[in-house]
Protein backbone atom coordinates (compact mmCIF):
# COMPACT_ATOMS: atom_id res chain seq x y z
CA UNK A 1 -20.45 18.42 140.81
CA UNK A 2 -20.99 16.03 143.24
CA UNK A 3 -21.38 16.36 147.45
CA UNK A 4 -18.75 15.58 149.48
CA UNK A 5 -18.77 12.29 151.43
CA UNK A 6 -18.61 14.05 154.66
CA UNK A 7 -21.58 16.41 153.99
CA UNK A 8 -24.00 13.29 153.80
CA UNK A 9 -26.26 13.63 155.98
CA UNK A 10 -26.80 10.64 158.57
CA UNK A 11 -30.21 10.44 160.50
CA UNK A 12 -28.51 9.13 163.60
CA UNK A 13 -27.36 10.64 167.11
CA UNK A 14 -29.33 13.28 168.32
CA UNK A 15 -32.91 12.98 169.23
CA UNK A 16 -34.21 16.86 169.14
CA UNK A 17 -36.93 17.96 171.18
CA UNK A 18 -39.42 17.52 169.58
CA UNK A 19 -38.81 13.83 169.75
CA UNK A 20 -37.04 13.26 166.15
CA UNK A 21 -34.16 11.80 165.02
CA UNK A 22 -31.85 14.71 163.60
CA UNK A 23 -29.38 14.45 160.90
CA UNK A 24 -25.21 14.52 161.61
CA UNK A 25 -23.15 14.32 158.77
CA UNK A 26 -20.68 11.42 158.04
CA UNK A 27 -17.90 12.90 159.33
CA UNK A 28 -19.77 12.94 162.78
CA UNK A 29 -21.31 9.72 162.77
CA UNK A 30 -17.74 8.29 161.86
CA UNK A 31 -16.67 10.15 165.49
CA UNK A 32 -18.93 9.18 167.33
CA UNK A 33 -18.91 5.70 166.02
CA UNK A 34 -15.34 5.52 166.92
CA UNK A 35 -15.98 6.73 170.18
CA UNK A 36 -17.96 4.30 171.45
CA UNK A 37 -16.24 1.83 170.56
CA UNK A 38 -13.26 3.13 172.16
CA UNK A 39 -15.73 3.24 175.23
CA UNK A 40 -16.95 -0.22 174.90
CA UNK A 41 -13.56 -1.16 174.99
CA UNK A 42 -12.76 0.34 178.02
CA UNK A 43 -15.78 -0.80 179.53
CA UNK A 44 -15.24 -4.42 179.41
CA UNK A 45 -12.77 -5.06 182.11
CA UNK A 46 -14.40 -2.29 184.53
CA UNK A 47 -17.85 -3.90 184.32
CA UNK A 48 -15.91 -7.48 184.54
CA UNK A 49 -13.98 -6.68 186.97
CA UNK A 50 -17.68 -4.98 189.37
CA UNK A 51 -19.27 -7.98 188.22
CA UNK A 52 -16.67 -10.42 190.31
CA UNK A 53 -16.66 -7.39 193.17
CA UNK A 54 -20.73 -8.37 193.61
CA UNK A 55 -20.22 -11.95 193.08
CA UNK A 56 -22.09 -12.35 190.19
CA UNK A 57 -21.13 -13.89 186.55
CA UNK A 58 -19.31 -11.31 184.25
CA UNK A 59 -21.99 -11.69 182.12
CA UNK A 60 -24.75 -10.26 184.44
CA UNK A 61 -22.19 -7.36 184.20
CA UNK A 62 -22.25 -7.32 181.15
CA UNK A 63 -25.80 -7.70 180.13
CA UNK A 64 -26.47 -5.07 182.64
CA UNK A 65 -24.37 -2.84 180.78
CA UNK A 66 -25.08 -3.27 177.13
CA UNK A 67 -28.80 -2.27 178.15
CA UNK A 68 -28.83 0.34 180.18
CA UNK A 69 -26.07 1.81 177.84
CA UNK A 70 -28.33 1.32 174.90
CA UNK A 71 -31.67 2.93 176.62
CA UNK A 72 -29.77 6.30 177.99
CA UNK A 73 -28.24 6.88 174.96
CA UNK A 74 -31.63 6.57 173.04
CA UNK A 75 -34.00 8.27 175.69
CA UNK A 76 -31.48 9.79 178.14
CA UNK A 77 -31.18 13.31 178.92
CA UNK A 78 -27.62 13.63 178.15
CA UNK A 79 -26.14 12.45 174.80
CA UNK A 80 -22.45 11.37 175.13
CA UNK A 81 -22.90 10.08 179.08
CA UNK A 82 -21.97 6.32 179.07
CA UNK A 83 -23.60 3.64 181.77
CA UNK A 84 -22.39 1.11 182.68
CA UNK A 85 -22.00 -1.76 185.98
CA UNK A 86 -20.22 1.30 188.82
CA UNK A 87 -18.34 -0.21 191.32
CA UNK A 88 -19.95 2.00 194.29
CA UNK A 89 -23.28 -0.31 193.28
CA UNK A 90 -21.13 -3.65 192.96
CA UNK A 91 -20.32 -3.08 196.48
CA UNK A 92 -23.77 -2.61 197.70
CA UNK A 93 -24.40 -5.51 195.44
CA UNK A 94 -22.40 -7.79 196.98
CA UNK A 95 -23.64 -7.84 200.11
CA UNK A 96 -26.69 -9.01 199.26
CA UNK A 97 -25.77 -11.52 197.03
CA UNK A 98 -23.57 -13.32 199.98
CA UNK A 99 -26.23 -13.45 202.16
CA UNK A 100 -29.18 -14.33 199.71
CA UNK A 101 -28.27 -14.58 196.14
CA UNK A 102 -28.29 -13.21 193.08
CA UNK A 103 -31.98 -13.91 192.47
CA UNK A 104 -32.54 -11.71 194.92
CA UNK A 105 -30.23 -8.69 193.76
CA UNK A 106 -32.59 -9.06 190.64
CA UNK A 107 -35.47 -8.20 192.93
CA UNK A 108 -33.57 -5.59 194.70
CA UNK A 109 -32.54 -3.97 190.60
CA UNK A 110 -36.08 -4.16 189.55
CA UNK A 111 -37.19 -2.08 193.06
CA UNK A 112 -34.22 0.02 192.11
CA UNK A 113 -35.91 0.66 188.82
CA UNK A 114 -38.86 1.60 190.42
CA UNK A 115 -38.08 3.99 192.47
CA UNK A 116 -36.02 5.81 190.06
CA UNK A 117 -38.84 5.78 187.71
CA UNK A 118 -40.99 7.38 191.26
CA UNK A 119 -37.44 9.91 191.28
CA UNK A 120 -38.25 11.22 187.87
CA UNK A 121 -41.76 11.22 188.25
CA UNK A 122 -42.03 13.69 190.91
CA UNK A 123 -39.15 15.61 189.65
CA UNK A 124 -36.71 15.28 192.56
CA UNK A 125 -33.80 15.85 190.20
CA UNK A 126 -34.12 19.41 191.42
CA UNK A 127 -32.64 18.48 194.51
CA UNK A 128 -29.23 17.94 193.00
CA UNK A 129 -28.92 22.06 192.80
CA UNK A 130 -28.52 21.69 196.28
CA UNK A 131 -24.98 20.28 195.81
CA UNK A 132 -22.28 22.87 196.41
CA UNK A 133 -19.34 23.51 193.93
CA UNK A 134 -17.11 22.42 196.31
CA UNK A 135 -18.85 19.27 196.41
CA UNK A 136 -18.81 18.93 193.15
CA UNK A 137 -15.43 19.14 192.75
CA UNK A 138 -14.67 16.50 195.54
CA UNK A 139 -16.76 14.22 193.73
CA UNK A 140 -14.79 14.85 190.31
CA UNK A 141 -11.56 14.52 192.80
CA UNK A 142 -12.38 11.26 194.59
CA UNK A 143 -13.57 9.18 191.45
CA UNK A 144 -10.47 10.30 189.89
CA UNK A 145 -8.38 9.24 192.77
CA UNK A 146 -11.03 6.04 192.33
CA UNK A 147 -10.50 5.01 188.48
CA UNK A 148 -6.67 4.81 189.23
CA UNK A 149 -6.46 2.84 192.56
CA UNK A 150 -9.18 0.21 190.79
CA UNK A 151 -6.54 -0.13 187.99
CA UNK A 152 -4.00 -1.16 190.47
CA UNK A 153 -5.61 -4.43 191.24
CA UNK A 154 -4.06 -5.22 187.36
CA UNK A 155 -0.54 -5.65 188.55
CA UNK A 156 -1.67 -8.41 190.86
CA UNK A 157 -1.42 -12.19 189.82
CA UNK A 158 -2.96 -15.42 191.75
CA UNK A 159 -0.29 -17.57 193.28
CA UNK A 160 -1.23 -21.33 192.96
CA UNK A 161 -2.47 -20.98 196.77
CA UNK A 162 -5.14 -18.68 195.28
CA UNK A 163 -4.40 -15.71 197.10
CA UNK A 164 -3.04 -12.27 195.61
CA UNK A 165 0.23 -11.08 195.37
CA UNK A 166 1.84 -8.26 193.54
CA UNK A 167 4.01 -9.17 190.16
CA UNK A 168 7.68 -8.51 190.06
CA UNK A 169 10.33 -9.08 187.75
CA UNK A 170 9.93 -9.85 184.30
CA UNK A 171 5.50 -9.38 184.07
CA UNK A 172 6.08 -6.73 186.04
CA UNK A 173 8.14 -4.45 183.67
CA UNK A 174 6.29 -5.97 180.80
CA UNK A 175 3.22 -4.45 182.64
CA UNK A 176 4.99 -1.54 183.25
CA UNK A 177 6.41 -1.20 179.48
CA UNK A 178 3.01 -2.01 177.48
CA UNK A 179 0.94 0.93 180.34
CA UNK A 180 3.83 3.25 179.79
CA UNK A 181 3.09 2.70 175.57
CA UNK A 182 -0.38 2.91 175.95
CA UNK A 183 0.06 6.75 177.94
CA UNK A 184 1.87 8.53 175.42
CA UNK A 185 -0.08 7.16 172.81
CA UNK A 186 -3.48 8.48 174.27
CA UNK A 187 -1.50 11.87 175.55
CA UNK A 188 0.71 12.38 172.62
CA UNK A 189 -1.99 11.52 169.46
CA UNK A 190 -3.96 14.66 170.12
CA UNK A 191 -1.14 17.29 169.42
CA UNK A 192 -0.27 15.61 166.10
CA UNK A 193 -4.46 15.05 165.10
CA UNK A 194 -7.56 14.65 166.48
CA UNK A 195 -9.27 12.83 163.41
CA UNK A 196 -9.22 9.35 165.34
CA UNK A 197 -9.30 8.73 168.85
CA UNK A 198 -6.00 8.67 171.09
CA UNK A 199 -7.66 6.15 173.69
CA UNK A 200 -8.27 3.58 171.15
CA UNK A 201 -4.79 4.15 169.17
CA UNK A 202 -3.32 3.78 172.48
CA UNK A 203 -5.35 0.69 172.91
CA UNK A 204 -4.49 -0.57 169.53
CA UNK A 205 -0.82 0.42 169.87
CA UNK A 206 0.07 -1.55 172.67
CA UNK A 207 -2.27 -4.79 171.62
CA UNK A 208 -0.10 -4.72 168.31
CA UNK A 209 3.32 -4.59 170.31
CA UNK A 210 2.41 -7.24 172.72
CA UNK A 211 1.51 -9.60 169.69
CA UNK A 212 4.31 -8.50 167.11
CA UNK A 213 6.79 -9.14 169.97
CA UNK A 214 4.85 -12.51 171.38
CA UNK A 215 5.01 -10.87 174.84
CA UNK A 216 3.40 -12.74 177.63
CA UNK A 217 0.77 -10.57 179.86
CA UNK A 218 -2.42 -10.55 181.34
CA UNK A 219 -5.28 -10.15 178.58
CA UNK A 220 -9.11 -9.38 179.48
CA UNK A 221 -9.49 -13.18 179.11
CA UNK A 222 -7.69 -13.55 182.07
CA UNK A 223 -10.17 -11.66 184.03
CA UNK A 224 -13.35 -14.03 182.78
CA UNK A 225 -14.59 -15.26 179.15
CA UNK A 226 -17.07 -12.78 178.15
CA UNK A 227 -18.79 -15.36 175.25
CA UNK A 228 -22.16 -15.33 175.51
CA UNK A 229 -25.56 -15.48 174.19
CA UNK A 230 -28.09 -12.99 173.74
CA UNK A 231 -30.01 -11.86 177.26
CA UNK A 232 -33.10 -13.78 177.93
CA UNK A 233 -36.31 -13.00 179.88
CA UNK A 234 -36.35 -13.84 183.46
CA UNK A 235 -38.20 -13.30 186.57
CA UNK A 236 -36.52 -12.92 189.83
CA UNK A 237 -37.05 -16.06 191.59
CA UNK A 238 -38.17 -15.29 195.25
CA UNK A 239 -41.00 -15.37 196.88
CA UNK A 240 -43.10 -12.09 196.46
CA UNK A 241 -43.93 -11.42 199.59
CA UNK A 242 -43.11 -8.84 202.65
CA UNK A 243 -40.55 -10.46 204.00
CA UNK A 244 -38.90 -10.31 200.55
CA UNK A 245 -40.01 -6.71 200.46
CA UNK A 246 -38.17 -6.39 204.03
CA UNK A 247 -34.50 -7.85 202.65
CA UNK A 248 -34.79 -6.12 199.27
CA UNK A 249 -36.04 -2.95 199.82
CA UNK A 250 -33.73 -1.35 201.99
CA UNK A 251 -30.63 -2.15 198.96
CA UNK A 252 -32.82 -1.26 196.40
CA UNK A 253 -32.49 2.39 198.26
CA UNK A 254 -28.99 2.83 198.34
CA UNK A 255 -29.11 1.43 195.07
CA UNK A 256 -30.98 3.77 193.72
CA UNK A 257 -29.14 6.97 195.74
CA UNK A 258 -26.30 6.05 194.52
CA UNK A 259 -27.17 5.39 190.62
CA UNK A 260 -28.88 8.79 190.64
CA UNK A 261 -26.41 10.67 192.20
CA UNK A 262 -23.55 9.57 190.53
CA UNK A 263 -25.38 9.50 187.02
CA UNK A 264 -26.99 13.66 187.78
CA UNK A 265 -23.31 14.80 189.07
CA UNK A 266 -21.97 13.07 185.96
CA UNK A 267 -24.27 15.22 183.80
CA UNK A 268 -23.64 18.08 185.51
CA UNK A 269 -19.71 17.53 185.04
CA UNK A 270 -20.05 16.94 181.20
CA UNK A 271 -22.73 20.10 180.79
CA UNK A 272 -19.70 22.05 182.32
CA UNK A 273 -17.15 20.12 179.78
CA UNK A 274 -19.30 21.15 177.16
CA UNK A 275 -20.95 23.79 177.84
CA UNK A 276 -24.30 22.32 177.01
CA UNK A 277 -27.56 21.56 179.13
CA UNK A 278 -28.43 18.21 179.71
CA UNK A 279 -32.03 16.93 180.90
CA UNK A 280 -31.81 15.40 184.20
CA UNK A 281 -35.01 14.76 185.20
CA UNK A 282 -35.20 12.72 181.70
CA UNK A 283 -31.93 10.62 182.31
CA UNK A 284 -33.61 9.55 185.72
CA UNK A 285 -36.32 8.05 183.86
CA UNK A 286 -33.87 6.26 181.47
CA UNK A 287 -31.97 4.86 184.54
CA UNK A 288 -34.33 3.83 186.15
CA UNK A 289 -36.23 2.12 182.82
CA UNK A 290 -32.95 0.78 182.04
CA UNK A 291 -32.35 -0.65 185.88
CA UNK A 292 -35.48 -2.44 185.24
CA UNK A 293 -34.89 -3.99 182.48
CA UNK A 294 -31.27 -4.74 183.34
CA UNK A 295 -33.24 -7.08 186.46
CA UNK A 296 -35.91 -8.56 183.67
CA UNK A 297 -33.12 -10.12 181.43
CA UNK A 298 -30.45 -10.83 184.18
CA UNK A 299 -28.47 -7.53 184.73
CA UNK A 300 -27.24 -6.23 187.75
CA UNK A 301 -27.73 -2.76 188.71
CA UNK A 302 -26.09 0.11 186.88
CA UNK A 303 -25.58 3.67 186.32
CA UNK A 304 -23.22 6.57 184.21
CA UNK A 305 -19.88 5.97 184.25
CA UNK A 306 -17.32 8.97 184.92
CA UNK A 307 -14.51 7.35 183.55
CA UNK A 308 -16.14 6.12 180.15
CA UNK A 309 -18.24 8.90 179.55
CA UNK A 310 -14.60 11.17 179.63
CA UNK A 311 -13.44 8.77 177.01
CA UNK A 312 -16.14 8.86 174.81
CA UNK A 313 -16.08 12.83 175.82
CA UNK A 314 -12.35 13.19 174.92
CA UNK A 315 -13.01 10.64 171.71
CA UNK A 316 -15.27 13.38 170.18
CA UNK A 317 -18.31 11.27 171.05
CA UNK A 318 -21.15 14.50 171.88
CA UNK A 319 -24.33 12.40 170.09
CA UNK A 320 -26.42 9.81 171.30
CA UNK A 321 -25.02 7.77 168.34
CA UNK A 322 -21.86 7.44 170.37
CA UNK A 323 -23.19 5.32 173.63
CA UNK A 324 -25.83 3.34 171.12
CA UNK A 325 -22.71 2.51 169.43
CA UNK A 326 -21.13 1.76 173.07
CA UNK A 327 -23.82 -0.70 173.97
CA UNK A 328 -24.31 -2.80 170.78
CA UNK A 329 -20.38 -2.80 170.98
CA UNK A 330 -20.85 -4.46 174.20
CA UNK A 331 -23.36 -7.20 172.84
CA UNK A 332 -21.11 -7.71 169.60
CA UNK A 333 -18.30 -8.78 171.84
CA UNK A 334 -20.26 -11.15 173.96
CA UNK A 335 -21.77 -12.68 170.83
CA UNK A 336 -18.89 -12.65 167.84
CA UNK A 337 -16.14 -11.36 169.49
CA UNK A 338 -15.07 -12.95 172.90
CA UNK A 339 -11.94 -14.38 171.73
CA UNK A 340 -10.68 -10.51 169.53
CA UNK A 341 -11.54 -9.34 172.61
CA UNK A 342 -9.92 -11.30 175.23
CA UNK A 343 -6.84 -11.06 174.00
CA UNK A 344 -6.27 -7.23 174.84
CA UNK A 345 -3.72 -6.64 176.99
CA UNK A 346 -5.17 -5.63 180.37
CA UNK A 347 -2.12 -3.07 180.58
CA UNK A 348 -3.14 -1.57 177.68
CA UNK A 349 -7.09 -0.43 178.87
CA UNK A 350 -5.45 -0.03 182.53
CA UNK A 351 -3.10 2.88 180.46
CA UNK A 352 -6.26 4.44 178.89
CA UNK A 353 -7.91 4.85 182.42
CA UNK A 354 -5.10 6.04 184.48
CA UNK A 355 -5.09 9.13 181.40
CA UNK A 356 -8.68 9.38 181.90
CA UNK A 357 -7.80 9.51 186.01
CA UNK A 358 -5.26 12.37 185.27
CA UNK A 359 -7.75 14.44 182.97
CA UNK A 360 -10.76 13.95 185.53
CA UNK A 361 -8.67 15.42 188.27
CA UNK A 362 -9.33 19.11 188.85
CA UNK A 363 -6.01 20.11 189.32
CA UNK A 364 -7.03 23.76 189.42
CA UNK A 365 -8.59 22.80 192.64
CA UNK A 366 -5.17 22.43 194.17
CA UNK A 367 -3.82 25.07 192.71
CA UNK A 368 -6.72 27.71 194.41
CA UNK A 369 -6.57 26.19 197.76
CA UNK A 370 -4.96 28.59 199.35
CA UNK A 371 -7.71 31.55 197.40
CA UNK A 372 -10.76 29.92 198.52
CA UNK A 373 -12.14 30.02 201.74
CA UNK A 374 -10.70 26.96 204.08
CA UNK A 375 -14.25 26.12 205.01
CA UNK A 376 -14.63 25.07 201.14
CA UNK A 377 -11.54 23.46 201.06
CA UNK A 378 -13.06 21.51 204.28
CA UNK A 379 -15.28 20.31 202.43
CA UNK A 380 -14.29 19.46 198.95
CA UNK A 381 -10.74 17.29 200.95
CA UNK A 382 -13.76 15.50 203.45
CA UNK A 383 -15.89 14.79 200.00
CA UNK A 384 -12.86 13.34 198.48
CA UNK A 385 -11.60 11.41 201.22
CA UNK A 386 -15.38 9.90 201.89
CA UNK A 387 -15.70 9.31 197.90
CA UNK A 388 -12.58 7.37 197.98
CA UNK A 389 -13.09 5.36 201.46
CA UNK A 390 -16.93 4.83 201.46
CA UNK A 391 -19.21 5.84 199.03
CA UNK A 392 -20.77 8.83 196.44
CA UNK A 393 -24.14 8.71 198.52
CA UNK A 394 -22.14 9.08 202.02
CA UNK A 395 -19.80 11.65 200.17
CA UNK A 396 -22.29 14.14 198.80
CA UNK A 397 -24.05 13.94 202.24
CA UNK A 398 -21.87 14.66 204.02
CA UNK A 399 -20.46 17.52 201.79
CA UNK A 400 -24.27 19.18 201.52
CA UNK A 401 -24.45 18.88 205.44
CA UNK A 402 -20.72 20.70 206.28
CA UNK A 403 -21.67 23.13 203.60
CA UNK A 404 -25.19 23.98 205.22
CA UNK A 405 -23.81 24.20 208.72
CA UNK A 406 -21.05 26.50 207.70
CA UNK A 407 -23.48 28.65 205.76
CA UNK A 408 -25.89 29.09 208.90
CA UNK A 409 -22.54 29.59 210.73
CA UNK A 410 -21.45 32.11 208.87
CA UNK A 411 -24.87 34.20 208.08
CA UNK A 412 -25.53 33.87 212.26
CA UNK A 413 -22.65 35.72 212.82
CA UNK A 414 -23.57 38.73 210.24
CA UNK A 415 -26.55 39.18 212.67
CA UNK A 416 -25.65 43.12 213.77
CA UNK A 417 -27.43 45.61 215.46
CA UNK A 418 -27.66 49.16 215.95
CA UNK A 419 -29.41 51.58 218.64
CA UNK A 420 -30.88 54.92 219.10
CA UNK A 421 -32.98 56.34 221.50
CA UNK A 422 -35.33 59.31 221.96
CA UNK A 423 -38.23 61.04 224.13
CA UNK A 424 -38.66 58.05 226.03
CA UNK A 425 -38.40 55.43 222.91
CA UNK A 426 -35.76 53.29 222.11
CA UNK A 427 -35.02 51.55 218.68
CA UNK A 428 -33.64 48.44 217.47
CA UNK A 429 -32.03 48.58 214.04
CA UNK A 430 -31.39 44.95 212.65
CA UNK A 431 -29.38 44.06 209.90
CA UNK A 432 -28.72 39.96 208.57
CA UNK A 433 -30.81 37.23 208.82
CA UNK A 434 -32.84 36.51 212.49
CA UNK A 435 -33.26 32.07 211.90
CA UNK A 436 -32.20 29.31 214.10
CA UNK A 437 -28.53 29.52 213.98
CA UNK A 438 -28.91 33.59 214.99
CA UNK A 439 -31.73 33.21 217.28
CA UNK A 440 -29.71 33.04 220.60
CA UNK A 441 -27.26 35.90 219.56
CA UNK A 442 -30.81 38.36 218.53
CA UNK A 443 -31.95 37.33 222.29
CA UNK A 444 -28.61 38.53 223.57
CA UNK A 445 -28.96 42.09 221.75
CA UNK A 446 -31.39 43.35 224.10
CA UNK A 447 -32.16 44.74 227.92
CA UNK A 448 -36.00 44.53 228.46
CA UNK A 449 -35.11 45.68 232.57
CA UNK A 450 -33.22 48.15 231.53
CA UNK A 451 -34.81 49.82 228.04
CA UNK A 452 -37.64 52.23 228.43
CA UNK A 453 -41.18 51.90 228.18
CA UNK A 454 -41.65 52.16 224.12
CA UNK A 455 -39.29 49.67 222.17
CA UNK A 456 -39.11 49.07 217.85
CA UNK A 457 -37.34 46.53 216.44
CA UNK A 458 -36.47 47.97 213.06
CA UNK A 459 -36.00 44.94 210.18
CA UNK A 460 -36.05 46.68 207.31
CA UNK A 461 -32.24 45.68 206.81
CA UNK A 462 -33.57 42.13 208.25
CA UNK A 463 -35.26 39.38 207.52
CA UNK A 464 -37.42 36.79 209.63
CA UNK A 465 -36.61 33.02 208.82
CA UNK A 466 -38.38 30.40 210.31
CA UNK A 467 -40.23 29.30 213.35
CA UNK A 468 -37.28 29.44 215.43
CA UNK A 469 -36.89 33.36 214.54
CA UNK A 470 -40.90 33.68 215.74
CA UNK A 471 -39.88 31.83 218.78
CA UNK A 472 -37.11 34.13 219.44
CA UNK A 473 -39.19 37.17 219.23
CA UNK A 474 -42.48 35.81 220.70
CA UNK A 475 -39.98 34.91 223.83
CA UNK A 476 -38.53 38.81 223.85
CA UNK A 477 -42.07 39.99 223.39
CA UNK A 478 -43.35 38.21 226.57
CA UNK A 479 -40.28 39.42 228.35
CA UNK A 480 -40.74 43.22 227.94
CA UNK A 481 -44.26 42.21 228.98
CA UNK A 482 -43.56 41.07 232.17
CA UNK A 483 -41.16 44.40 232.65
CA UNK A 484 -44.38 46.53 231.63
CA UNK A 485 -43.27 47.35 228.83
CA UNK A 486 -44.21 47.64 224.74
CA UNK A 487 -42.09 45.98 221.83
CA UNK A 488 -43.23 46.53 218.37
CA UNK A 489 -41.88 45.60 215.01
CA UNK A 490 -41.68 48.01 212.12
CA UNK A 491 -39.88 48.05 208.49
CA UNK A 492 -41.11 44.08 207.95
CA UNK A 493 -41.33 42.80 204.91
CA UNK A 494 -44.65 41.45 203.04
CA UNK A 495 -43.37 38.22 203.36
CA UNK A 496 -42.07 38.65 206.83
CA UNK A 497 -45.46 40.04 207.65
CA UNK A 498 -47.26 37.09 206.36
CA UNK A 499 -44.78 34.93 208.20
CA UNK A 500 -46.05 36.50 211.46
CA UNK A 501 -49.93 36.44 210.46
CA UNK A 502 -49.33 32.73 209.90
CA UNK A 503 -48.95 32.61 213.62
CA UNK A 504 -51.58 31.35 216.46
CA UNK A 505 -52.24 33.85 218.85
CA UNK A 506 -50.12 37.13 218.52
CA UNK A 507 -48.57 38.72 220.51
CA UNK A 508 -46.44 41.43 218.38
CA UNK A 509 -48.16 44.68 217.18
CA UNK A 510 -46.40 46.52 214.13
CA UNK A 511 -45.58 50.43 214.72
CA UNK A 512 -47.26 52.67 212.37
């Protein structure tokens, strides 16, 4: 009796820790197969459409995308998470280009490479714990809101004056008609069967009703020709000197801000999708090897994709087979299959996004508003707003600095006290944290002219911060001091304790 076809095993799509290739079985490698290619799809007019945003040829688009696809997938920390050409680094991109050219955005990728490589060196990934979950779900939020305004840019056409204006009539319904097939395609397919992706039926669908019917619409073609050759070796050409260092470097930061923290929230969004546990201090090293090699063979620079990595998500695609298959996708089209490919129907990949939009959404988030506090809701609107207007660097700075001053706002104000007094002493029971934002209110707790000769200051229900907390109680110290008068600490903690040892020239004495 012989094995079923889909229990052969396929040594493809997961590299386990121990560095080797695992084995899937068909049936997997047929999903995830499927799923990249519905991603590839879909990533075609995105990175097209960045690539003309940052003034460069489609094809350093997508170049730039076919690699640093292929390298995360292979050495990543997170199978499943597709890269590609984001339009947050187009924009930095762009800039630069206008004012000194592409060859020097290749500089400014390769820096960008390098630093990332510096990121994962060192282990800074760490830092993204600092995000809060309400900043996480502004992020989620604004790209969302993101992937569907970019989409409306679709349902423009150039006049013959060669500005912009917004179809009507006839192209626009036919627009409207071929999205509209495309949506319930990719929302309906899923309740009938999961066995092939809804994203690419819904892709397929409408491609084969705009050609059975002959209708007239805007194709990827119309966007650029993707044809191509294979990528080819080159060198930035500028000058390597400081004054290049001086234009390039400070892009190649934001560059690099940007990639990372787009490509470590991405992670973290699909290790809550899937309940697994990516590696991000791994994927940093594949970005930033891939953002190198993207500027050695004429990329621009590039990082995970939200948008594509929920369709290759939602596709079934979980193994690194899935964005390998993603990337060579990529160079297959640029090499053998420009003119298959151009003649999608825009409409029909603008469909497949706006579901992606709606999915990426957390709608839950609206839905708790009014059960979470309003300082998180603060934050996660201004995090959305900022994702939407500026950029993901701005937006998660922002959102970590609101967060941390409403924190220390809130933990100042638990700063309480207590008193008792006997036979001549008097003692201070704290309870909270004593740090910068509570320093002012501790100082305001006590009466050294009117307290008597012996004073404690309990903290056993307390805890000393930072400098600003030794500060506070130095000052107090010197105060009863010039009254005539004793303070003394009790109840610290060992680490308290050591905080205060730490210190030039004490002044404080602990009680017995």
């Amino acid at each position: 009796m012989g094995w079923p076809l889909s229990a052969i095993p396929v040594l493809v799509g997961r590299i386990a820790p121990g560095g080797h290739l695992a084995a899937i079985t068909f049936s997997e490698a047929k999903t995830n197969v499927l799923a990249g290619l519905t991603a590839a799809l879909s990533l075609v007019p995105e990175v097209v459409g960045f690539a003309l945003v940052a003034h460069v040829n489609p094809l350093t688009g997508l170049y730039a995308a076919f690699i640093l696809c292929l390298v995360a997938a292979l050495w990543g920390g997170r199978p499943g998470m597709i890269s590609g050409a984001a339009g947050s680094m187009a924009v930095v991109s762009a800039s630069l280009v206008l004012q000194h050219g592409v060859e020097y955005l290749y500089a400014a990728v390769m820096l960008t490479g390098v630093l990332q490589l510096l990121f994962a060196f060192f282990r800074l990934d760490k830092l993204i714990r600092m995000v809060p979950h309400p900043v996480m779900l502004g992020f989620v939020n604004g790209l969302a809101i993101v992937i569907a305004s970019a989409q409306l840019q679709h349902f423009k056409h150039r006049t013959a004056a060669g500005s912009a204006d917004w179809m009507s009539g006839h192209a626009l319904l036919v627009m409207f008609g071929l999205v509209a097939v495309t949506v319930l395609i990719t929302a309906l397919l899923p309740r009938l069967t999961n066995a092939f992706p809804s994203a690419l039926a819904g892709i397929l669908g409408a491609t084969a009703v705009a050609l059975a019917l002959g209708i007239q619409t805007k194709t990827v073609g119309d966007l650029a020709s993707i044809q191509g050759d294979l990528p080819r070796f080159h060198l930035p050409i500028v000058p390597f000197t400081w004054n290049t260092l001086t234009i390039v470097l400070p892009y190649a930061l934001v560059l690099a801000t940007i990639g990372l923290v787009e490509t470590l929230l991405t992670l973290n969004l699909i290790d809550e999708r899937t309940d697994t546990k990516g590696q991000p201090d791994r994927e940093s090293m594949a970005q930033g090897a891939g953002n190198l090699l993207c500027a050695l063979f004429g990329g621009m620079g590039d990082c995970a994709m939200i948008g594509q990595s929920m369709i290759n998500l939602n596709a079934g695609g979980r193994r690194r087979l899935s964005g390998v298959t993603a990337g060579l996708c990529l160079l297959a089209f640029i090499l053998f299959g420009s003119r298959l490919i151009e003649r999608i129907p825009l409409a029909a990949l603008v469909g497949v996004m706006f579901v992606v939009a709606f999915e990426t959404f957390n709608w839950e988030s609206l839905r708790t508003m009014n059960r979470i506090p309003r300082h998180d809701v603060m934050v996660m609107v201004v995090v959305t707003a900022v994702t939407v207007f500026t950029n993901l660097a701005v937006a998660v700075v922002f959102g970590i600095v609101i967060s941390a001053l409403v924190f220390a706002w809130d933990h100042a104000q638990q700063l309480s006290v207590t008193t008792t007094e006997d036979n001549g002493t008097k003692i201070y029971r704290l309870r909270g944290s004593l740090f910068f934002a509570s320093a002012a209110q501790f100082t305001e707790f006590f009466h050294p002219r009117l307290d008597p000769a012996e004073v404690f200051i309990s903290f056993e229900r307390a805890r000393i911060m930072d400098s600003s907390a030794l500060e506070a109680i130095e000052a107090l110290a010197d105060r009863y001091r010039q009254q005539g008068k004793h303070l003394r600490l009790q109840g610290l903690s060992e680490s308290c304790d050591d905080l205060l040892k730490r210190r030039d020239g004490e002044v404080l004495i602990h009680a017995d």
